[in-house]
N, C-alpha and C. Protein backbone atom coordinates (compact mmCIF):
# COMPACT_ATOMS: atom_id res chain seq x y z
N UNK A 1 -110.61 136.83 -106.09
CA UNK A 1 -111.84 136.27 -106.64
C UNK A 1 -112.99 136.54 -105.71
N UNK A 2 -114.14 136.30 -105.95
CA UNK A 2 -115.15 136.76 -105.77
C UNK A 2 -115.33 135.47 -104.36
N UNK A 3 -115.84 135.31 -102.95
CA UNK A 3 -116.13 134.40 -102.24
C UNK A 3 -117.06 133.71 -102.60
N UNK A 4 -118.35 134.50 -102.25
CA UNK A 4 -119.60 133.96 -102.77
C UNK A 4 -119.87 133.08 -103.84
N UNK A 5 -119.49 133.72 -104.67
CA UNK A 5 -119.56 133.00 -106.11
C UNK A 5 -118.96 131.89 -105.94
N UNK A 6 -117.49 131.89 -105.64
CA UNK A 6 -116.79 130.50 -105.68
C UNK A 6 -117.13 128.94 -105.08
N UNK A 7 -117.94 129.94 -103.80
CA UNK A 7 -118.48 128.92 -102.65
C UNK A 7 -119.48 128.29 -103.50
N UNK A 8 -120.09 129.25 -103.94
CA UNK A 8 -121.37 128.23 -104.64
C UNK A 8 -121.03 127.57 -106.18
N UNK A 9 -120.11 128.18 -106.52
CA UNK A 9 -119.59 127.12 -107.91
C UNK A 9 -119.26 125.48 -107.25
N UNK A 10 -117.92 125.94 -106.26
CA UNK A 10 -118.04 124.58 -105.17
C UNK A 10 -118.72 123.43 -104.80
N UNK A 11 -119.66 124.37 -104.07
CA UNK A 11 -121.20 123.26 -103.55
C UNK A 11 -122.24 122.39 -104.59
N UNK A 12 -121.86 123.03 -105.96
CA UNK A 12 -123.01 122.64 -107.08
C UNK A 12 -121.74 121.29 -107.63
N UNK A 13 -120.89 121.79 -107.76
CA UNK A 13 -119.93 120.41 -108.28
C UNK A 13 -120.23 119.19 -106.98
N UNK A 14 -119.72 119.65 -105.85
CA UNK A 14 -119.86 118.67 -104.86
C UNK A 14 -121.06 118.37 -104.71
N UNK A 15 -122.63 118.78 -104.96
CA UNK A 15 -124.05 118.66 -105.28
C UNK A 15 -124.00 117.66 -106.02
N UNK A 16 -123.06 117.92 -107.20
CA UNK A 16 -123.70 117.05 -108.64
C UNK A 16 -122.89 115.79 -108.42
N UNK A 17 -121.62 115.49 -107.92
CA UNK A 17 -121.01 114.53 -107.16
C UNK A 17 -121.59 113.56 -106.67
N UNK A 18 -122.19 114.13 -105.83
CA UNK A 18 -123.38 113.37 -104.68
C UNK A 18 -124.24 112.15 -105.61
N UNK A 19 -124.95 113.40 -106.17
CA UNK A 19 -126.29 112.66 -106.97
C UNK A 19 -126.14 111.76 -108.02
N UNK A 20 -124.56 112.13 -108.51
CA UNK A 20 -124.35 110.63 -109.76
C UNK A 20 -123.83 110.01 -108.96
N UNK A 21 -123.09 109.43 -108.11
CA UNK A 21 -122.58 108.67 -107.20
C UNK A 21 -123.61 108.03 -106.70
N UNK A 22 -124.82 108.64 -106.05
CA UNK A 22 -126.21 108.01 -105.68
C UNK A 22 -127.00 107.26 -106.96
N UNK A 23 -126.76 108.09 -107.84
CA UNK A 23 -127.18 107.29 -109.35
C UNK A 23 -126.85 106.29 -109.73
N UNK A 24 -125.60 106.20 -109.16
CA UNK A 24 -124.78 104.61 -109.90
C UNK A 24 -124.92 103.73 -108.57
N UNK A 25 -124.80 104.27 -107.32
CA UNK A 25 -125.00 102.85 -107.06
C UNK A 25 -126.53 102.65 -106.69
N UNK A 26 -127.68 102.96 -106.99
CA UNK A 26 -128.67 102.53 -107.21
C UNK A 26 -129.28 101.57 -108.33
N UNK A 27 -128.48 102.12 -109.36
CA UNK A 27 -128.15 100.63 -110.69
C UNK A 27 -127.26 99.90 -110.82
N UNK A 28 -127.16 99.44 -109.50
CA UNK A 28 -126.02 98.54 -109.09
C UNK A 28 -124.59 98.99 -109.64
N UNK A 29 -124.34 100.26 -109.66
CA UNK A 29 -122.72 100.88 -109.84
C UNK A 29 -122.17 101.19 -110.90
N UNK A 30 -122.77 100.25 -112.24
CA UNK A 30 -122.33 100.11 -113.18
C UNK A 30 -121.82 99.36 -113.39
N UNK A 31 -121.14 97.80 -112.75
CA UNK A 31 -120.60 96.66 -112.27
C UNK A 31 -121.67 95.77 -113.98
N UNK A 32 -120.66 95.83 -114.82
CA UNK A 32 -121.29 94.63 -116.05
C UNK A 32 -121.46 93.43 -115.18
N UNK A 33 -122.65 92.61 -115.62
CA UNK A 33 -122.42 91.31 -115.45
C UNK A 33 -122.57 90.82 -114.00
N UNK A 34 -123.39 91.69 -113.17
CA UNK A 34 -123.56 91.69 -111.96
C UNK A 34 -124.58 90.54 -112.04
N UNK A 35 -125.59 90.69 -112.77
CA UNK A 35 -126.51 89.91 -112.39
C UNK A 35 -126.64 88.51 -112.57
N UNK A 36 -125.22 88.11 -113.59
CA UNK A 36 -124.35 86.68 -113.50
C UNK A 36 -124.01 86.09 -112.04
N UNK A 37 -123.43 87.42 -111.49
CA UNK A 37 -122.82 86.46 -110.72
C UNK A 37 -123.48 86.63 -109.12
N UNK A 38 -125.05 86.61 -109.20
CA UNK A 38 -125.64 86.25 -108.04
C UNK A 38 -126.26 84.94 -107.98
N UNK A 39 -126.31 83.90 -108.98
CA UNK A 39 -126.71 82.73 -108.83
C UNK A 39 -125.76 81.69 -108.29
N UNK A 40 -123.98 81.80 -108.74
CA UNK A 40 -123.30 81.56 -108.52
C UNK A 40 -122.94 81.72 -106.66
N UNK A 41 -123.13 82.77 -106.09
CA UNK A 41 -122.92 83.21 -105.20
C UNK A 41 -124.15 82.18 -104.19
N UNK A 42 -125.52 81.57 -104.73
CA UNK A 42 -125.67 80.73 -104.15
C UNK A 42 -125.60 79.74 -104.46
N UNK A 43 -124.43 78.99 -105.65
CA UNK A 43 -123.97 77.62 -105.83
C UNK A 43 -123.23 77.41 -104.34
N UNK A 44 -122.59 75.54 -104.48
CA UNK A 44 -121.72 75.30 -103.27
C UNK A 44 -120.78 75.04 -103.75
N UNK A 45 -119.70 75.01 -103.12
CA UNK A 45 -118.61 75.21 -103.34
C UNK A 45 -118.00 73.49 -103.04
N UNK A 46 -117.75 72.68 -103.09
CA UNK A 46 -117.27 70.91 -103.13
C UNK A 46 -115.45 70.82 -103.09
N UNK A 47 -114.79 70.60 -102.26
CA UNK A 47 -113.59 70.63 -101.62
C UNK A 47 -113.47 69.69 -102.17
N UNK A 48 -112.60 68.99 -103.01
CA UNK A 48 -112.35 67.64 -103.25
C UNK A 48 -110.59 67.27 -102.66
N UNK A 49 -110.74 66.30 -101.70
CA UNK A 49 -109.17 65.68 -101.61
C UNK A 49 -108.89 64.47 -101.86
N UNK A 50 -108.43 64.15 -103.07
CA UNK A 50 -108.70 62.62 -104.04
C UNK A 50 -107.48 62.29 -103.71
N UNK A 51 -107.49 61.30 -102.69
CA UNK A 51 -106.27 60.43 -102.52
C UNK A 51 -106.30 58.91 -102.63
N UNK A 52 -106.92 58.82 -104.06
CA UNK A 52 -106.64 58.11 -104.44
C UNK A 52 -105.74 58.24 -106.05
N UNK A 53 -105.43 56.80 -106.29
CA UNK A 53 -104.41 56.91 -107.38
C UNK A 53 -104.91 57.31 -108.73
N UNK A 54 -105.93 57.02 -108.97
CA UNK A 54 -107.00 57.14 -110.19
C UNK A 54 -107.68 58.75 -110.51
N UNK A 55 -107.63 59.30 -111.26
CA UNK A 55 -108.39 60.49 -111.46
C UNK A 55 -110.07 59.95 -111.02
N UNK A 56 -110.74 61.20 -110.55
CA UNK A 56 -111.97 60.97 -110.44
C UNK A 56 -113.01 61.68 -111.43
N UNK A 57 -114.35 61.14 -111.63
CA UNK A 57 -114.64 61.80 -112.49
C UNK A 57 -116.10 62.30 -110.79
N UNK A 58 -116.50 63.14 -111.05
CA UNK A 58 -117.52 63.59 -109.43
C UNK A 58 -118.81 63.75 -110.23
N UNK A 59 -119.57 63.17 -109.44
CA UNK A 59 -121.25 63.43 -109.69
C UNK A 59 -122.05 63.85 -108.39
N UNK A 60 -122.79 64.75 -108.94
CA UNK A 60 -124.42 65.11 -107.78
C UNK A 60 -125.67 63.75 -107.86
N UNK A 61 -125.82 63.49 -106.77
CA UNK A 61 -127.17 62.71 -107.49
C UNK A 61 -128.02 63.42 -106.54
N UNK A 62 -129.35 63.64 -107.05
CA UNK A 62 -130.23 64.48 -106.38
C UNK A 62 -131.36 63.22 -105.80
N UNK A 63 -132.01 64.01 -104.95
CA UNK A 63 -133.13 62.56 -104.16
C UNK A 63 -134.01 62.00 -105.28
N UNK A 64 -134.17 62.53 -106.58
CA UNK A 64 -135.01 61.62 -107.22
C UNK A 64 -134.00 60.21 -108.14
N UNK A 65 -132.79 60.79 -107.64
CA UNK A 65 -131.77 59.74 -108.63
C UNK A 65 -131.00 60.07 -109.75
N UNK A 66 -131.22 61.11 -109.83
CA UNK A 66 -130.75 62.01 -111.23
C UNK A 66 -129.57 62.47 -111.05
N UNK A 67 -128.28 61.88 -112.01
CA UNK A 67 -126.51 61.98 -111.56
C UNK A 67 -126.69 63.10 -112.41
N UNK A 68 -125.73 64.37 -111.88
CA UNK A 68 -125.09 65.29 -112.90
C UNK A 68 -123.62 65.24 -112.58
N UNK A 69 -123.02 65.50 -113.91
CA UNK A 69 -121.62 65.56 -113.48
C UNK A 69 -120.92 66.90 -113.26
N UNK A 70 -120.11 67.37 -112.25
CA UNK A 70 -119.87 68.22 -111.70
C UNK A 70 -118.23 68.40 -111.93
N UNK A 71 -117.43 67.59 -112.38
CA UNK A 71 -116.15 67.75 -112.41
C UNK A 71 -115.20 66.46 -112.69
N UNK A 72 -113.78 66.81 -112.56
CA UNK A 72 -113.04 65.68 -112.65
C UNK A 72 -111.94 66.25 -111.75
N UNK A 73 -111.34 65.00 -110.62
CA UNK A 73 -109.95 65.47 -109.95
C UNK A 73 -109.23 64.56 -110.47
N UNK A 74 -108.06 65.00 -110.57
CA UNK A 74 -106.54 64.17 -110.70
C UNK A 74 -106.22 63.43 -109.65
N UNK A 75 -106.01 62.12 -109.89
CA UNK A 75 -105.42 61.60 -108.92
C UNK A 75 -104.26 61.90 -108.23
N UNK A 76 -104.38 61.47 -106.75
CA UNK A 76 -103.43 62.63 -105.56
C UNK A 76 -103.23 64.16 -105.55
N UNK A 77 -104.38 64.48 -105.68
CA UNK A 77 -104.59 66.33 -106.04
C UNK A 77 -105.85 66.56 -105.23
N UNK A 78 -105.67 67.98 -105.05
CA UNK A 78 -107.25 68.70 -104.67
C UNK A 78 -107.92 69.42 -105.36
N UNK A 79 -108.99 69.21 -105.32
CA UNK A 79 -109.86 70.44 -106.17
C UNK A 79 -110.68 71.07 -105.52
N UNK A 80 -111.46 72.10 -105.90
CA UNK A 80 -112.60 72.84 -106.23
C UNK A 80 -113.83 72.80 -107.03
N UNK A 81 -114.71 72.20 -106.75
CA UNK A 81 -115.96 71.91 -108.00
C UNK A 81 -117.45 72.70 -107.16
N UNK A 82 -117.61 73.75 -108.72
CA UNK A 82 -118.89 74.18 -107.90
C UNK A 82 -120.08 73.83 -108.32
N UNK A 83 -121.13 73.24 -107.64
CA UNK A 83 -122.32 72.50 -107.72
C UNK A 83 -123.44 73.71 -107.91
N UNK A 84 -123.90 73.94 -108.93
CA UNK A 84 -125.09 75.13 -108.93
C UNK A 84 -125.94 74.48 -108.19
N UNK A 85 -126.83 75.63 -107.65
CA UNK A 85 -127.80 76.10 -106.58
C UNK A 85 -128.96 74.71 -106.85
N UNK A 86 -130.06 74.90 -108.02
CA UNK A 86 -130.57 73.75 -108.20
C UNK A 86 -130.48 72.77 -107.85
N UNK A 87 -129.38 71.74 -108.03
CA UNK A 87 -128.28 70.55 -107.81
C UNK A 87 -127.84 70.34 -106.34
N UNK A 88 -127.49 71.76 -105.55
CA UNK A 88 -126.80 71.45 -104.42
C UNK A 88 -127.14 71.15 -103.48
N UNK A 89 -129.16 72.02 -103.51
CA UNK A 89 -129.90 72.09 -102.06
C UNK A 89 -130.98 70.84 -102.05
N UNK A 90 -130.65 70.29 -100.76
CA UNK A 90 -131.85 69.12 -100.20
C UNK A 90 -130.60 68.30 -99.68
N UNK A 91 -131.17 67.11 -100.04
CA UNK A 91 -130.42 65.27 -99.51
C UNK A 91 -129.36 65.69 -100.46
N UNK A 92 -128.39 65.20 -100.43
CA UNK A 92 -127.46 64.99 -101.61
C UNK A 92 -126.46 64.43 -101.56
N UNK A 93 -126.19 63.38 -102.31
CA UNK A 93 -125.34 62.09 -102.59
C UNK A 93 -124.41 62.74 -103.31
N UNK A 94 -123.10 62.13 -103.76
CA UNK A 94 -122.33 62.06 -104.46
C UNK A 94 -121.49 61.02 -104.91
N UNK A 95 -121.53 60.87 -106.31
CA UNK A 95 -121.11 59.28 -106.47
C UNK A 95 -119.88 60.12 -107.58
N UNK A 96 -118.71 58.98 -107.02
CA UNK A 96 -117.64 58.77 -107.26
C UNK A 96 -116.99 57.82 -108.24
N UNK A 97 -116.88 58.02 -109.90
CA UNK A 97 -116.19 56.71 -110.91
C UNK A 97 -114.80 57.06 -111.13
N UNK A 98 -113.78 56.11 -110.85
CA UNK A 98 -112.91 56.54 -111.05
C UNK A 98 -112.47 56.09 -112.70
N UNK A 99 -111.48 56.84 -113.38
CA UNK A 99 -111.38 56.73 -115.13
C UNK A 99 -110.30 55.78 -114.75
N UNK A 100 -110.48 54.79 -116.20
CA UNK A 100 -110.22 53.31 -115.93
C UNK A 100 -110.46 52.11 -115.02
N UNK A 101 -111.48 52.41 -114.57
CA UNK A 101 -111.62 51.09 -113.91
C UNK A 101 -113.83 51.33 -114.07
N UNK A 102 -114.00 50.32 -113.55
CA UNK A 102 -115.76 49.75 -113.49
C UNK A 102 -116.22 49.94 -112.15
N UNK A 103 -115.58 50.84 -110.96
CA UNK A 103 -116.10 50.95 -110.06
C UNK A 103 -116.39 52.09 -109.59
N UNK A 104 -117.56 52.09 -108.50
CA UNK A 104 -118.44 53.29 -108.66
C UNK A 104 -118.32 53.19 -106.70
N UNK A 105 -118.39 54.31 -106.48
CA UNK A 105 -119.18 54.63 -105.16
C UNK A 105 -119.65 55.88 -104.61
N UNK A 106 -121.19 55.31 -103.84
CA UNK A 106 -122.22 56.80 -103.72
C UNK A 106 -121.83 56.97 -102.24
N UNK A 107 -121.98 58.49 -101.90
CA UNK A 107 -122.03 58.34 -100.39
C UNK A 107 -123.04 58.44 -99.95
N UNK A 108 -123.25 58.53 -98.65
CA UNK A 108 -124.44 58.61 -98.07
C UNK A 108 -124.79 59.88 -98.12
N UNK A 109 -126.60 59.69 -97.94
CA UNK A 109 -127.01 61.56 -98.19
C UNK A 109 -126.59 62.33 -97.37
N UNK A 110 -126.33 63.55 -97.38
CA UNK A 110 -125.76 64.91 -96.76
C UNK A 110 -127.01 65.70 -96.99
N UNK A 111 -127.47 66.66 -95.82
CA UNK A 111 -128.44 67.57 -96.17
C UNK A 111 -127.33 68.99 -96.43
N UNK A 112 -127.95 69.44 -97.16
CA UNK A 112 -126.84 70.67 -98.08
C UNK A 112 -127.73 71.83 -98.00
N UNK A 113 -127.00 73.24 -97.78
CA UNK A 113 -128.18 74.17 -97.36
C UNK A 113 -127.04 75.70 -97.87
N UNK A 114 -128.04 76.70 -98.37
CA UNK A 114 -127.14 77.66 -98.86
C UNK A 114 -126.25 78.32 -97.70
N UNK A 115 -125.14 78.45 -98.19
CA UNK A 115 -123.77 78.60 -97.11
C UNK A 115 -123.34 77.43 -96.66
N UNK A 116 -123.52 76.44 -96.91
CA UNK A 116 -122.86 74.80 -96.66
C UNK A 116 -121.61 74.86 -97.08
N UNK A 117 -120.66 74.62 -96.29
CA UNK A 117 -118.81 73.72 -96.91
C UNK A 117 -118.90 72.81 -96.59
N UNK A 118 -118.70 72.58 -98.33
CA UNK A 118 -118.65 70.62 -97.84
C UNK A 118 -117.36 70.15 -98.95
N UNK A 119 -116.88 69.17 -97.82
CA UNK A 119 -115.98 68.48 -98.30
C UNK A 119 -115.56 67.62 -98.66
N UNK A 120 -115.14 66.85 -99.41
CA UNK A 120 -115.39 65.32 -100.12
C UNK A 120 -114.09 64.80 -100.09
N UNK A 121 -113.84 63.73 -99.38
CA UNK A 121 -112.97 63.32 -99.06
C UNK A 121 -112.91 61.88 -99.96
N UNK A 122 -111.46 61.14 -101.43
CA UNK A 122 -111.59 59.96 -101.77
C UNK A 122 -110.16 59.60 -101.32
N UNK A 123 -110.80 58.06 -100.65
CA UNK A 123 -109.56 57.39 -100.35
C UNK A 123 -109.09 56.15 -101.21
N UNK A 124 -108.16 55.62 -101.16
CA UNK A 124 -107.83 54.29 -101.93
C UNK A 124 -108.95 53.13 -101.92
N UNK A 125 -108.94 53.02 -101.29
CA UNK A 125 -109.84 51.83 -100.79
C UNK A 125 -111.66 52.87 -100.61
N UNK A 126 -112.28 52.52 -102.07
CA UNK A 126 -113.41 53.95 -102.26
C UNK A 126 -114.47 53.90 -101.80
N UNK A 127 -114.88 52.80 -100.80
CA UNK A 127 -115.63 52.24 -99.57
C UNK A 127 -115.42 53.16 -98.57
N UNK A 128 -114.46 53.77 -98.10
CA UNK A 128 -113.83 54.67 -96.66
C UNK A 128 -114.60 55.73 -97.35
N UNK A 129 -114.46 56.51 -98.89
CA UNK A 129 -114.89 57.96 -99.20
C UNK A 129 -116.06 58.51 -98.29
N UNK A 130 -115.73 59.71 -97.80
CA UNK A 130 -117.25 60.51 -97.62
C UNK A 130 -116.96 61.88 -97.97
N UNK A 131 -118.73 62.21 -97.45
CA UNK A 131 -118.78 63.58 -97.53
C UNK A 131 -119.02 64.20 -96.47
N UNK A 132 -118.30 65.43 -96.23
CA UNK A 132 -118.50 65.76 -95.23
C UNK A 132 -118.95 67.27 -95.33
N UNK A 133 -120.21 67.91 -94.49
CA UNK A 133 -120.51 69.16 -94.76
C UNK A 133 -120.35 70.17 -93.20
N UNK A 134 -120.08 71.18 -93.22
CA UNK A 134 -119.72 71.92 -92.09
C UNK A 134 -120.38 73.14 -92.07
């Protein structure tokens, strides 16, 4: 076969290689649904270790007073509850009802900041609960 020729058939494939490869990841790759999951990425992430007997039902309360509800743990279980971005950043309380019973408890404020682990600790006695952020 011919060198020349081949070399440059070569270089134009590996050319055109280049430039769609540079193409895609300049529109973010082609990755569907990318742009979902950057808000998420600054939600927080809420460790729950509910040791108590009662399922919990978990709330945000934000500094103006405003509860959202964020989840439910099983009693004597752990969870995972993620608090969107809005909700998570500033002071932030978390109040604790457990299902079946009339009692409630808030913790004290936590300042919460993007990249915060925080962990929420319920005990039997729902006076001891806190939160703890790291």
């Amino acid at each position: 076969m011919n060198t020349p020729r081949r070399a440059a058939t070569i270089l134009a494939l590996v050319t055109t290689g280049v430039v769609a490869t540079n193409m895609g990841c300049a529109t973010g790759g082609g990755y569907p649904g990318l742009e979902q999951q950057e808000p998420q990425s600054r939600s927080v992430l809420l460790r729950v270790l509910n040791n108590n007997w009662h399922d919990m039902r978990v709330y945000v309360v934000s500094e103006s007073g405003r509860s959202t509800r964020v989840g439910m743990v099983t009693g004597m279980s752990r969870a995972v509850l993620r608090i969107r971005a809005p909700l998570a950043y500033g002071s932030t309380r978390v109040m604790l009802r457990p299902i079946g019973t009339r009692a409630t408890h808030t913790t004290e404020p936590v300042l919460i900041t993007p990249g915060t682990n925080a962990e929420l600790v319920v005990h039997n006695q729902l006076s001891l609960s806190h939160l703890i952020t790291r």
